[in-house]
PDB file of N, CA and C in Angstrom:
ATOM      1  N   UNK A   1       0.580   8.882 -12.950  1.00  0.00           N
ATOM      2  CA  UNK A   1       0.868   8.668 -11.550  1.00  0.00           C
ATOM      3  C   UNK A   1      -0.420   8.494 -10.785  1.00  0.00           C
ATOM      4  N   UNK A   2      -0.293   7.816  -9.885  1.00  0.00           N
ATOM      5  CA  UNK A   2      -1.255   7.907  -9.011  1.00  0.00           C
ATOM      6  C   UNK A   2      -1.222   8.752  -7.176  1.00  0.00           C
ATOM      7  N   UNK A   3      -1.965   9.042  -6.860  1.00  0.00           N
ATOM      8  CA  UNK A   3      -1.780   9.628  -5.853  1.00  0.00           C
ATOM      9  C   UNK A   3      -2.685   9.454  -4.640  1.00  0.00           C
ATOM     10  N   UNK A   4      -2.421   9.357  -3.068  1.00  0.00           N
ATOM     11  CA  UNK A   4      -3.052   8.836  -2.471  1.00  0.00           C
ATOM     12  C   UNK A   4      -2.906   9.863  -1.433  1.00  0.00           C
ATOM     13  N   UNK A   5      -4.331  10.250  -1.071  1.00  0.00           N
ATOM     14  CA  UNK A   5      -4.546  10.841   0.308  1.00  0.00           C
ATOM     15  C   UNK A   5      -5.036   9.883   1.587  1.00  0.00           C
ATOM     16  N   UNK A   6      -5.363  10.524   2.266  1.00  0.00           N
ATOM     17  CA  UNK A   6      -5.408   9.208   3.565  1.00  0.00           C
ATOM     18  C   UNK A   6      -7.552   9.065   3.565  1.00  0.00           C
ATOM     19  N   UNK A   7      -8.053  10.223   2.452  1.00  0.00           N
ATOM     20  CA  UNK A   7      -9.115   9.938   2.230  1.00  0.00           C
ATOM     21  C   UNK A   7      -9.400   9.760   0.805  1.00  0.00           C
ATOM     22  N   UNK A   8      -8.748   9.699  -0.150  1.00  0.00           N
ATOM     23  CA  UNK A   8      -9.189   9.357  -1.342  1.00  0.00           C
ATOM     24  C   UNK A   8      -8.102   8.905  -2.679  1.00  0.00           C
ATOM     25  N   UNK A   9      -8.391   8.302  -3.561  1.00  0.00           N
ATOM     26  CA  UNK A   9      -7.870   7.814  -4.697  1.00  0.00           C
ATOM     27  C   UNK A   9      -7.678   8.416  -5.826  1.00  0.00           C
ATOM     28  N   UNK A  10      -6.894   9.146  -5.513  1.00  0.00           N
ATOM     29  CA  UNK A  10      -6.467  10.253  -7.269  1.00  0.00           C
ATOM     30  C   UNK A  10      -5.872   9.206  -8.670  1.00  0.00           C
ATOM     31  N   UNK A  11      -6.686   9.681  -9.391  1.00  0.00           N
ATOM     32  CA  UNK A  11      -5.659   9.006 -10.772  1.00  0.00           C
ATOM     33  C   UNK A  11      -6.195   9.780 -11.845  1.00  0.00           C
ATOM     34  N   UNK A  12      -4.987  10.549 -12.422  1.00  0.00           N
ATOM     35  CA  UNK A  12      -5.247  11.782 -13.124  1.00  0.00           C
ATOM     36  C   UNK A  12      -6.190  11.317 -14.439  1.00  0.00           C
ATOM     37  N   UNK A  13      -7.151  12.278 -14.181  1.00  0.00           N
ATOM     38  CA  UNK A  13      -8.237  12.268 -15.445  1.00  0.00           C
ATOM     39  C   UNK A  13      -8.036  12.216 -16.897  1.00  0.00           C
ATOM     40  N   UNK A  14      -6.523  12.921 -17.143  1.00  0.00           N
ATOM     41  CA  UNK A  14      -6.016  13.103 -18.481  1.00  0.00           C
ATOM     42  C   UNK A  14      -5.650  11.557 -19.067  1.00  0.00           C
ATOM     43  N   UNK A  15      -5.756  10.775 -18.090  1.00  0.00           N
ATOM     44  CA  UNK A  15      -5.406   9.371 -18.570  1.00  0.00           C
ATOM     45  C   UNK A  15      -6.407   8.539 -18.656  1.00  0.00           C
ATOM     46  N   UNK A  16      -7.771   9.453 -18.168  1.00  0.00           N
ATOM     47  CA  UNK A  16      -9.046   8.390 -18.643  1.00  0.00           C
ATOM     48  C   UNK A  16      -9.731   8.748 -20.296  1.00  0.00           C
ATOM     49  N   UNK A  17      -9.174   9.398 -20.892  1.00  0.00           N
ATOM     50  CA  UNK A  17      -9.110   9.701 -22.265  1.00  0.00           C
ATOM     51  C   UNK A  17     -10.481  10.852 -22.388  1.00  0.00           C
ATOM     52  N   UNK A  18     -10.897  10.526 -23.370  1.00  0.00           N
ATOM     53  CA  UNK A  18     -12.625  11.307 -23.683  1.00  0.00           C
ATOM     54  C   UNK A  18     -13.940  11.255 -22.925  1.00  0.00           C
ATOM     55  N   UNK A  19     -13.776   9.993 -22.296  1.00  0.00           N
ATOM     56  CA  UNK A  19     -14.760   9.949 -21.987  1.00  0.00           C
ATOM     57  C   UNK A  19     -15.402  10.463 -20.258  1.00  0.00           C
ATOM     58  N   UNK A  20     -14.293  10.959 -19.584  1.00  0.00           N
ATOM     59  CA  UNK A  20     -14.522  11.786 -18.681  1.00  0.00           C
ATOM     60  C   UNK A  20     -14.307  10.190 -17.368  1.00  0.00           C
ATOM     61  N   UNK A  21     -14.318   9.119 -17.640  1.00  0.00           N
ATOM     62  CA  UNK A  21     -14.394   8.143 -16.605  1.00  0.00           C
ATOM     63  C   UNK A  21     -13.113   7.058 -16.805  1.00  0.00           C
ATOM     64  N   UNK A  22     -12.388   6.504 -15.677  1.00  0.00           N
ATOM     65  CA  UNK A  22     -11.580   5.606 -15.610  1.00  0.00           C
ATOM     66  C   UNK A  22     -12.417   4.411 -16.782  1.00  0.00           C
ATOM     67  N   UNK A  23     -11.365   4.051 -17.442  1.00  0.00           N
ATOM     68  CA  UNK A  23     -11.733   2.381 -18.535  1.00  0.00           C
ATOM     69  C   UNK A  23     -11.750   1.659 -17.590  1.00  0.00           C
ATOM     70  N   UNK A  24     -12.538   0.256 -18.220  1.00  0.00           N
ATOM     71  CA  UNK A  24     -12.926  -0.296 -17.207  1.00  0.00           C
ATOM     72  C   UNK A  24     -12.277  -1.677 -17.096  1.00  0.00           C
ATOM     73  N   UNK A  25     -11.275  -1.312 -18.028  1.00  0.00           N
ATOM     74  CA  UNK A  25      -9.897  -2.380 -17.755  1.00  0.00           C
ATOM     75  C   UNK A  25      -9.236  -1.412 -17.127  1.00  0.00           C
ATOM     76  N   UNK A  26      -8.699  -0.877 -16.213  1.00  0.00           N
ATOM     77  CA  UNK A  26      -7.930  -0.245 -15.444  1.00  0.00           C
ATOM     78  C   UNK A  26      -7.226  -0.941 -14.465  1.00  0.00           C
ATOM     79  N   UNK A  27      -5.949  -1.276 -14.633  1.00  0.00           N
ATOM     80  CA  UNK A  27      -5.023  -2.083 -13.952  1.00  0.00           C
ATOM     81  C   UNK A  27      -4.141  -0.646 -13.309  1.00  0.00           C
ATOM     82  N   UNK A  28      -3.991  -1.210 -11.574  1.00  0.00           N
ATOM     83  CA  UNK A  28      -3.205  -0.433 -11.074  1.00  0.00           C
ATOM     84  C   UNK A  28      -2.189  -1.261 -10.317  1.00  0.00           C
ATOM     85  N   UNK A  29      -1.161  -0.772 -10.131  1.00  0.00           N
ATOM     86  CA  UNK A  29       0.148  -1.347  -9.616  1.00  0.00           C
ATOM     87  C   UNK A  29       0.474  -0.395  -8.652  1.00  0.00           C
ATOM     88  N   UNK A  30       0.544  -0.541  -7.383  1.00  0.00           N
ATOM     89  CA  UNK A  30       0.759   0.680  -6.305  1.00  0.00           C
ATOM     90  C   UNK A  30       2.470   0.074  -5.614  1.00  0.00           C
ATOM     91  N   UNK A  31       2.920   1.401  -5.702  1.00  0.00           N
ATOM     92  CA  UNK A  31       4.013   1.086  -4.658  1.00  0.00           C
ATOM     93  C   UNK A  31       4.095   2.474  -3.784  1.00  0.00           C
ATOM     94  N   UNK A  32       3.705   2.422  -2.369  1.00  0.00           N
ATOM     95  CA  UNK A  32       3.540   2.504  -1.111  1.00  0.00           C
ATOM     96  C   UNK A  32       4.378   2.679   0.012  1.00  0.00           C
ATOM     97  N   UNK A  33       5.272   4.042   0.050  1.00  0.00           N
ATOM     98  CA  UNK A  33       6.102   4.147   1.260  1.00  0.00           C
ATOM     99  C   UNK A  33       5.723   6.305   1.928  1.00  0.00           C
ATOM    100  N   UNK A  34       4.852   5.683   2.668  1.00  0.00           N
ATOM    101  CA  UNK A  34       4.015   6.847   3.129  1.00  0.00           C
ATOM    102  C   UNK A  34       4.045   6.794   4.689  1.00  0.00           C
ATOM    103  N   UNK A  35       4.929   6.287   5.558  1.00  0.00           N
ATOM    104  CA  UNK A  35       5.365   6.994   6.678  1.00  0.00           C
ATOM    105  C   UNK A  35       4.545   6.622   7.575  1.00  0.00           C
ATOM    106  N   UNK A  36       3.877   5.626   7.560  1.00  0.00           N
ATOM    107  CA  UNK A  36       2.293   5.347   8.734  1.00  0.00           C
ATOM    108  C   UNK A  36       1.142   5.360   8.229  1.00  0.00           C
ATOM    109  N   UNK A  37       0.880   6.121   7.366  1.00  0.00           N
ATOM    110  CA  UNK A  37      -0.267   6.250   6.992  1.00  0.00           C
ATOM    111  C   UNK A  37      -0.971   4.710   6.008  1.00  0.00           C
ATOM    112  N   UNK A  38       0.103   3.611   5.992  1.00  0.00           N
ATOM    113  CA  UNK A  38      -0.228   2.798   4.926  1.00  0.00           C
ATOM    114  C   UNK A  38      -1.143   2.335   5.814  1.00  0.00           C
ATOM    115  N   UNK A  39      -1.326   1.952   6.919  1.00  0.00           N
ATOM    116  CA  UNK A  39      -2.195   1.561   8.155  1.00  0.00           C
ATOM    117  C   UNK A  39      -3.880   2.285   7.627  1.00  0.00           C
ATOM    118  N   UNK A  40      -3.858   3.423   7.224  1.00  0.00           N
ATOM    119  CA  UNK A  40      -5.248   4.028   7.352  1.00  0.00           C
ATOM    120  C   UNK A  40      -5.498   4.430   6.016  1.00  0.00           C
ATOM    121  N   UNK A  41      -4.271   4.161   4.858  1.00  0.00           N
ATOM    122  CA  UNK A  41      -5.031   4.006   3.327  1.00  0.00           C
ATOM    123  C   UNK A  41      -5.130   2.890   2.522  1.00  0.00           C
ATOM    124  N   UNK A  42      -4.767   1.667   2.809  1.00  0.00           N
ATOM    125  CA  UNK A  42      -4.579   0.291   2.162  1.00  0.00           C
ATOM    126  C   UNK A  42      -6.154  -0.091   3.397  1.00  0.00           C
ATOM    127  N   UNK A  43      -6.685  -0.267   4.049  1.00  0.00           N
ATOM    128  CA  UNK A  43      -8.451  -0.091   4.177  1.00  0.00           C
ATOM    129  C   UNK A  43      -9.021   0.840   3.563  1.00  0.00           C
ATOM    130  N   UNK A  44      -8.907   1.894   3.091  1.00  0.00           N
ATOM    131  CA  UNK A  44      -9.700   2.595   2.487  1.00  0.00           C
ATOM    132  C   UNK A  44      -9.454   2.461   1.030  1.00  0.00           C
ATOM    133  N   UNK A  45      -8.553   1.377   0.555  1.00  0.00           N
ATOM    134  CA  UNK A  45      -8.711   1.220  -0.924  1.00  0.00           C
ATOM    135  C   UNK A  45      -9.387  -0.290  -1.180  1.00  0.00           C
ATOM    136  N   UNK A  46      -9.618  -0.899  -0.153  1.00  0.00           N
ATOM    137  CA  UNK A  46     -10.206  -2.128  -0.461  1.00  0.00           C
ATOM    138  C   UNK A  46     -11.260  -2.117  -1.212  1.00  0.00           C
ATOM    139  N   UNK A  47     -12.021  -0.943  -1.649  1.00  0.00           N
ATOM    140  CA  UNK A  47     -13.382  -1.147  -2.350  1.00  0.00           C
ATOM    141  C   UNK A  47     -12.461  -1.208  -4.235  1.00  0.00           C
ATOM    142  N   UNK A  48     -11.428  -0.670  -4.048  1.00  0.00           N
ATOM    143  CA  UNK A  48     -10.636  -0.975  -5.261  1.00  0.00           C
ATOM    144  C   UNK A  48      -9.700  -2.100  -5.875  1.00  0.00           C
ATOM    145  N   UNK A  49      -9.761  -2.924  -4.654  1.00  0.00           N
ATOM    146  CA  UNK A  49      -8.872  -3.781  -4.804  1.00  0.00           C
ATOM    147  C   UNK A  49      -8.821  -4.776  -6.205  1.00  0.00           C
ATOM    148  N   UNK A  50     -10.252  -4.699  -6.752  1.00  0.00           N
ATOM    149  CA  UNK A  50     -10.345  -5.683  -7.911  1.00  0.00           C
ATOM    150  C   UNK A  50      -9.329  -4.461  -9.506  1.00  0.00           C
ATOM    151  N   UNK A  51      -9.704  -3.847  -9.128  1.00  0.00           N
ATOM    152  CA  UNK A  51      -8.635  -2.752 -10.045  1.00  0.00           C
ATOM    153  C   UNK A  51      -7.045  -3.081 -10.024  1.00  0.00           C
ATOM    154  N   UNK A  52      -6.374  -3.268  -8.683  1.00  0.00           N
ATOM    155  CA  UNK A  52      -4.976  -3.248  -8.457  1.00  0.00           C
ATOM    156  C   UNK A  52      -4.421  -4.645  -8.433  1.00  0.00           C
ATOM    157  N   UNK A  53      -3.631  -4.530  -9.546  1.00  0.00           N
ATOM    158  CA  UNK A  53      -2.944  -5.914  -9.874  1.00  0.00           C
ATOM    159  C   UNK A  53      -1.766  -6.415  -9.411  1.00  0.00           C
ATOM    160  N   UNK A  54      -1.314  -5.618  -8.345  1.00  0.00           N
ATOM    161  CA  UNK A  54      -0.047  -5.542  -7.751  1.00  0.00           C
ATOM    162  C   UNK A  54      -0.014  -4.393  -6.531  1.00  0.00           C
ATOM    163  N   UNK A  55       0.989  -4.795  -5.449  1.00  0.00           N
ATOM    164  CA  UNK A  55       1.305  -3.856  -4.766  1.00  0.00           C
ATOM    165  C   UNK A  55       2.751  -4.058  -4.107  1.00  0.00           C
ATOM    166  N   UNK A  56       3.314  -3.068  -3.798  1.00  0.00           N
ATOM    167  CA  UNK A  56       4.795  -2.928  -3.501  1.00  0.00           C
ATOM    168  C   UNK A  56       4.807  -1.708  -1.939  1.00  0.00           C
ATOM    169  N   UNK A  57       4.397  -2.410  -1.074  1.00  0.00           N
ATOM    170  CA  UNK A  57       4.074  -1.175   0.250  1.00  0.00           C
ATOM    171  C   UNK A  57       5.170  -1.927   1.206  1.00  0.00           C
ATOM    172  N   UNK A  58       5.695  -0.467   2.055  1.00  0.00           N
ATOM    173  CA  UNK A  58       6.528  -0.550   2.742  1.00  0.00           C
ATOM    174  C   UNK A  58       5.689   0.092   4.080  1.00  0.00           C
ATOM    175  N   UNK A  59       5.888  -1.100   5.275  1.00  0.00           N
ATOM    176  CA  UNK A  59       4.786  -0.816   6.449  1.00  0.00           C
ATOM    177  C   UNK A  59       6.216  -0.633   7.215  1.00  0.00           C
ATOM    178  N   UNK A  60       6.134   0.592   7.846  1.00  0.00           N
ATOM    179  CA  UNK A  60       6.108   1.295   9.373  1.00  0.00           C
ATOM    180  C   UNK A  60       6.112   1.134  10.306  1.00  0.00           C
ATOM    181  N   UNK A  61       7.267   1.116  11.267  1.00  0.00           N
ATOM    182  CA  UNK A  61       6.971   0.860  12.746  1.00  0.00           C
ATOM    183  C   UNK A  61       6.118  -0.529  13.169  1.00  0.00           C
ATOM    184  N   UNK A  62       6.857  -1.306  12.474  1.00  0.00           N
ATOM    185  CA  UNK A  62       6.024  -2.795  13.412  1.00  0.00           C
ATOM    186  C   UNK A  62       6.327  -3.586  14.502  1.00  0.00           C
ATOM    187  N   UNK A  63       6.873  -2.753  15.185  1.00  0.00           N
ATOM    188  CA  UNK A  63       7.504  -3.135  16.427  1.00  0.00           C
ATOM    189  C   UNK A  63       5.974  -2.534  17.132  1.00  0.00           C
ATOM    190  N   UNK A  64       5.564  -1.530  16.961  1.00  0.00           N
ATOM    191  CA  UNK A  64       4.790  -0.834  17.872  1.00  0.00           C
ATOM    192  C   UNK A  64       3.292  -0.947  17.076  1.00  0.00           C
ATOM    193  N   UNK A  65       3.033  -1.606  15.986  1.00  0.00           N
ATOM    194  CA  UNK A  65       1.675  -1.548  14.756  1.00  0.00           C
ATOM    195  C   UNK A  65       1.679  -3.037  14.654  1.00  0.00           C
ATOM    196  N   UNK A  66       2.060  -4.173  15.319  1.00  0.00           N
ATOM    197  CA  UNK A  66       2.113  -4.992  14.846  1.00  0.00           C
ATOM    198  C   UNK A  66       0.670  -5.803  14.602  1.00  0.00           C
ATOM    199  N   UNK A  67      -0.257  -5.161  15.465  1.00  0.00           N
ATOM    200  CA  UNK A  67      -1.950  -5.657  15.407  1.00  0.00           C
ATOM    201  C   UNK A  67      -2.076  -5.164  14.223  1.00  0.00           C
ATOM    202  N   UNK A  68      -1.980  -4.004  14.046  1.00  0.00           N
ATOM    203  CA  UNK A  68      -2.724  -2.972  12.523  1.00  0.00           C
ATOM    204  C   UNK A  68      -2.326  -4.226  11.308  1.00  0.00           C
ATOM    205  N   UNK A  69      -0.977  -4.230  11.542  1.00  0.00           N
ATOM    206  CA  UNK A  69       0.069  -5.012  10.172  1.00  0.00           C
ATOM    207  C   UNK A  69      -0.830  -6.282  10.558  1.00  0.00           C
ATOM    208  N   UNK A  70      -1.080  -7.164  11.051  1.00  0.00           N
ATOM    209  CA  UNK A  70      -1.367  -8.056  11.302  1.00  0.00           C
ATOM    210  C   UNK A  70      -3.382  -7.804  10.245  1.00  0.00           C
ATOM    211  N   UNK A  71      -3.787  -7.054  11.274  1.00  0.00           N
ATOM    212  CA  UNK A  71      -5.190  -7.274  10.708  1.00  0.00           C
ATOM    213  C   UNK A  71      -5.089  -6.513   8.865  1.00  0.00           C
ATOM    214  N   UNK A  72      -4.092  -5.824   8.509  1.00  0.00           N
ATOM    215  CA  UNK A  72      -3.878  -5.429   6.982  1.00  0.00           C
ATOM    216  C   UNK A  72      -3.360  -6.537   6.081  1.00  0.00           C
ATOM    217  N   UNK A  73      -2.207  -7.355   6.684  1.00  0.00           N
ATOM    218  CA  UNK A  73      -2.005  -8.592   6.076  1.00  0.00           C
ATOM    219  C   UNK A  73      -4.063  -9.648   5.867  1.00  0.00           C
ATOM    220  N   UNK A  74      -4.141  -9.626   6.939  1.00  0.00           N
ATOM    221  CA  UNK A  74      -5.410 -10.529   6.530  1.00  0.00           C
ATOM    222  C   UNK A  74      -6.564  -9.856   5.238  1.00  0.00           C
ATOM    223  N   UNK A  75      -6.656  -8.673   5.333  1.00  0.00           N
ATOM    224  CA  UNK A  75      -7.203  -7.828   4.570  1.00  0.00           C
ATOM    225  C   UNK A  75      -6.564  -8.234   3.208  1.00  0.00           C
ATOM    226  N   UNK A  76      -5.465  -7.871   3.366  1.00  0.00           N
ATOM    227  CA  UNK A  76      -4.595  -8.354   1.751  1.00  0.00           C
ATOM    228  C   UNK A  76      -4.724  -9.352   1.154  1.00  0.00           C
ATOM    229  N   UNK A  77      -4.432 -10.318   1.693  1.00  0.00           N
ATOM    230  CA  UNK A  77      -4.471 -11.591   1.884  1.00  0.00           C
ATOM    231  C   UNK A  77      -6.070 -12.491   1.114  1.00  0.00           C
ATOM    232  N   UNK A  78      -6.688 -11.531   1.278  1.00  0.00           N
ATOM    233  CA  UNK A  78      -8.346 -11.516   0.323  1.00  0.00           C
ATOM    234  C   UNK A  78      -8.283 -11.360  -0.225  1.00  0.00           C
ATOM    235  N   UNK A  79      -7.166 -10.771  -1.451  1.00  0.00           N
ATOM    236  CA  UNK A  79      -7.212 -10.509  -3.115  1.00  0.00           C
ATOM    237  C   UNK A  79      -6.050 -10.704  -3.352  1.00  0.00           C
ATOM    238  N   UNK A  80      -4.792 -10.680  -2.933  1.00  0.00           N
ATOM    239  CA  UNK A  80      -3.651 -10.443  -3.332  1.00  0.00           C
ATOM    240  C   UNK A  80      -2.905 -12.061  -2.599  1.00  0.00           C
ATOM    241  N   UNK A  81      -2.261 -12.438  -3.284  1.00  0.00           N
ATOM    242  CA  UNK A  81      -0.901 -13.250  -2.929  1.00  0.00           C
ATOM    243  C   UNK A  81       0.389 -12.614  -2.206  1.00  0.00           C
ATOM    244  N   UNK A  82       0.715 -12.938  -1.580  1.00  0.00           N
ATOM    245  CA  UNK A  82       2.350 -11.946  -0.761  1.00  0.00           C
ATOM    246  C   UNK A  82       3.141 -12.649  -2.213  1.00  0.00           C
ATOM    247  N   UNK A  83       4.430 -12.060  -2.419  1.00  0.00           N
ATOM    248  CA  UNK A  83       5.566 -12.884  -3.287  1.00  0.00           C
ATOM    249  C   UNK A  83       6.300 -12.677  -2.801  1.00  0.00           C
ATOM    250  N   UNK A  84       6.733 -11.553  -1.944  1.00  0.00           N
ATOM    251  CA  UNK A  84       7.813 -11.095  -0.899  1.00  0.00           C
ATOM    252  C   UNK A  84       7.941 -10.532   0.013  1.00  0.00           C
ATOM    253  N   UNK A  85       8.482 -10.672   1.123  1.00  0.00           N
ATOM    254  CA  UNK A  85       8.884  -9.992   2.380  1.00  0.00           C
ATOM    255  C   UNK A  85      10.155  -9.308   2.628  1.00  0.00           C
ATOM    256  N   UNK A  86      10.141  -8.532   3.029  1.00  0.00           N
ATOM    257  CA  UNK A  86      11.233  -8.152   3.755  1.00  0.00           C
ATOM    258  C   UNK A  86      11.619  -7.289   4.268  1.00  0.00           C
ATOM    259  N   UNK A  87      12.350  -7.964   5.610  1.00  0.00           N
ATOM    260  CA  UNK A  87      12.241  -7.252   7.112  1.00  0.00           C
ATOM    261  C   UNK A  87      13.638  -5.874   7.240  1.00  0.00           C
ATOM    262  N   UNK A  88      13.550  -4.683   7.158  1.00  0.00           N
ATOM    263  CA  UNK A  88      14.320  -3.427   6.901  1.00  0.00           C
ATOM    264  C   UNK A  88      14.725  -3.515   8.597  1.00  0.00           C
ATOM    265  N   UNK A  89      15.953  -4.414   9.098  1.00  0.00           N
ATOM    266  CA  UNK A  89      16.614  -3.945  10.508  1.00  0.00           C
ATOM    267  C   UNK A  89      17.522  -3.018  10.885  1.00  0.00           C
ATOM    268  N   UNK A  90      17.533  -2.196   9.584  1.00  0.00           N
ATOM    269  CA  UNK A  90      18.228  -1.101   9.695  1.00  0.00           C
ATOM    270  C   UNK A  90      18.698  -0.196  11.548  1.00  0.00           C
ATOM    271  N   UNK A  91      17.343   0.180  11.877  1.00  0.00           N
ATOM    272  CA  UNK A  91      17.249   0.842  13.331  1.00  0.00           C
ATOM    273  C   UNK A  91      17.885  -0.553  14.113  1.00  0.00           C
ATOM    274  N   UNK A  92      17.445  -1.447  13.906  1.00  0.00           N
ATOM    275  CA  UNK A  92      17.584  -2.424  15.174  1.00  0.00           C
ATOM    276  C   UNK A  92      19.864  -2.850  15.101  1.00  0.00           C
ATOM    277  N   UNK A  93      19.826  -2.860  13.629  1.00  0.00           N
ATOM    278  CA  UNK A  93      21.363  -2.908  13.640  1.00  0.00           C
ATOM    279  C   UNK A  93      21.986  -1.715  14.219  1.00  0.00           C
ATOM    280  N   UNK A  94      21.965  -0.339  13.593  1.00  0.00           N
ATOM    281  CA  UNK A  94      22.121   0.925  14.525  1.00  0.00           C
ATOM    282  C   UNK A  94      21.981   0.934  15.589  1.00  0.00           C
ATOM    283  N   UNK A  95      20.791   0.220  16.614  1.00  0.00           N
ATOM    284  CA  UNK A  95      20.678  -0.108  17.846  1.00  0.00           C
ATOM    285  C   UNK A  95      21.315  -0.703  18.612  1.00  0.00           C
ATOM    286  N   UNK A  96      22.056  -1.609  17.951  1.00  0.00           N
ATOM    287  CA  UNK A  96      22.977  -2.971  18.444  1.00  0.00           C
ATOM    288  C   UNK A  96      24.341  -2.907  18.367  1.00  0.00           C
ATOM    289  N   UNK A  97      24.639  -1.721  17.927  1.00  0.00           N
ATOM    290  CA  UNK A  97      26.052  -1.567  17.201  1.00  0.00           C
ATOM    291  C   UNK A  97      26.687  -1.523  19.060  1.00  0.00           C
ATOM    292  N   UNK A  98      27.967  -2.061  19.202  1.00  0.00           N
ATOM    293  CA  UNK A  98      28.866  -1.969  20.188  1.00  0.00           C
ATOM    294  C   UNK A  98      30.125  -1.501  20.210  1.00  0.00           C
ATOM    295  N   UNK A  99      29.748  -0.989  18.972  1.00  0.00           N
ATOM    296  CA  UNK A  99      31.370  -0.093  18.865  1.00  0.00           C
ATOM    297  C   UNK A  99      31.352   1.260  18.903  1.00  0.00           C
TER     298      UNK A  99
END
């Protein structure tokens, strides 16, 4: 597993074998539903980005983040390809309901 604080990059040591250090083929695949915080840890993993071969993040409140989402897409957008979107109107249907 991997694990993410809003200051650093955990990936358990028992999986870097003997030699005490991540291999240096290390492919990571992140999937990302952390409540806001993807805003202030997807910049702080960019120095990793050549490591992560994939990502699966679910962004937060973009009604009200839509600059953040905006300047993180461009960020992304520097190593990664999008393959999919999609927009969760869950609140906004709940919102709209007239019955």
């Amino acid at each position: 597993f991997i694990f993410f604080s809003t200051y650093d990059l955990y990936i358990p040591t028992r999986s870097w074998g003997r030699g005490g250090r991540p291999p240096k083929n290390l492919s990571i695949f992140i999937k990302m539903d952390i409540d806001n915080y993807e805003y202030r840890t997807l910049p702080q993993l960019a120095p990793y980005f050549n490591k992560i071969n994939g990502l699966a993040v679910e962004f937060h409140e973009l009604d009200i983040a839509a600059v953040k989402f905006t300047e993180i897409m461009d960020l992304l957008m520097n190593s990664f390809y999008i393959a999919h979107i999609h927009a969760n109107l869950w609140r906004l249907n709940l919102c709209n309901k007239t019955s």
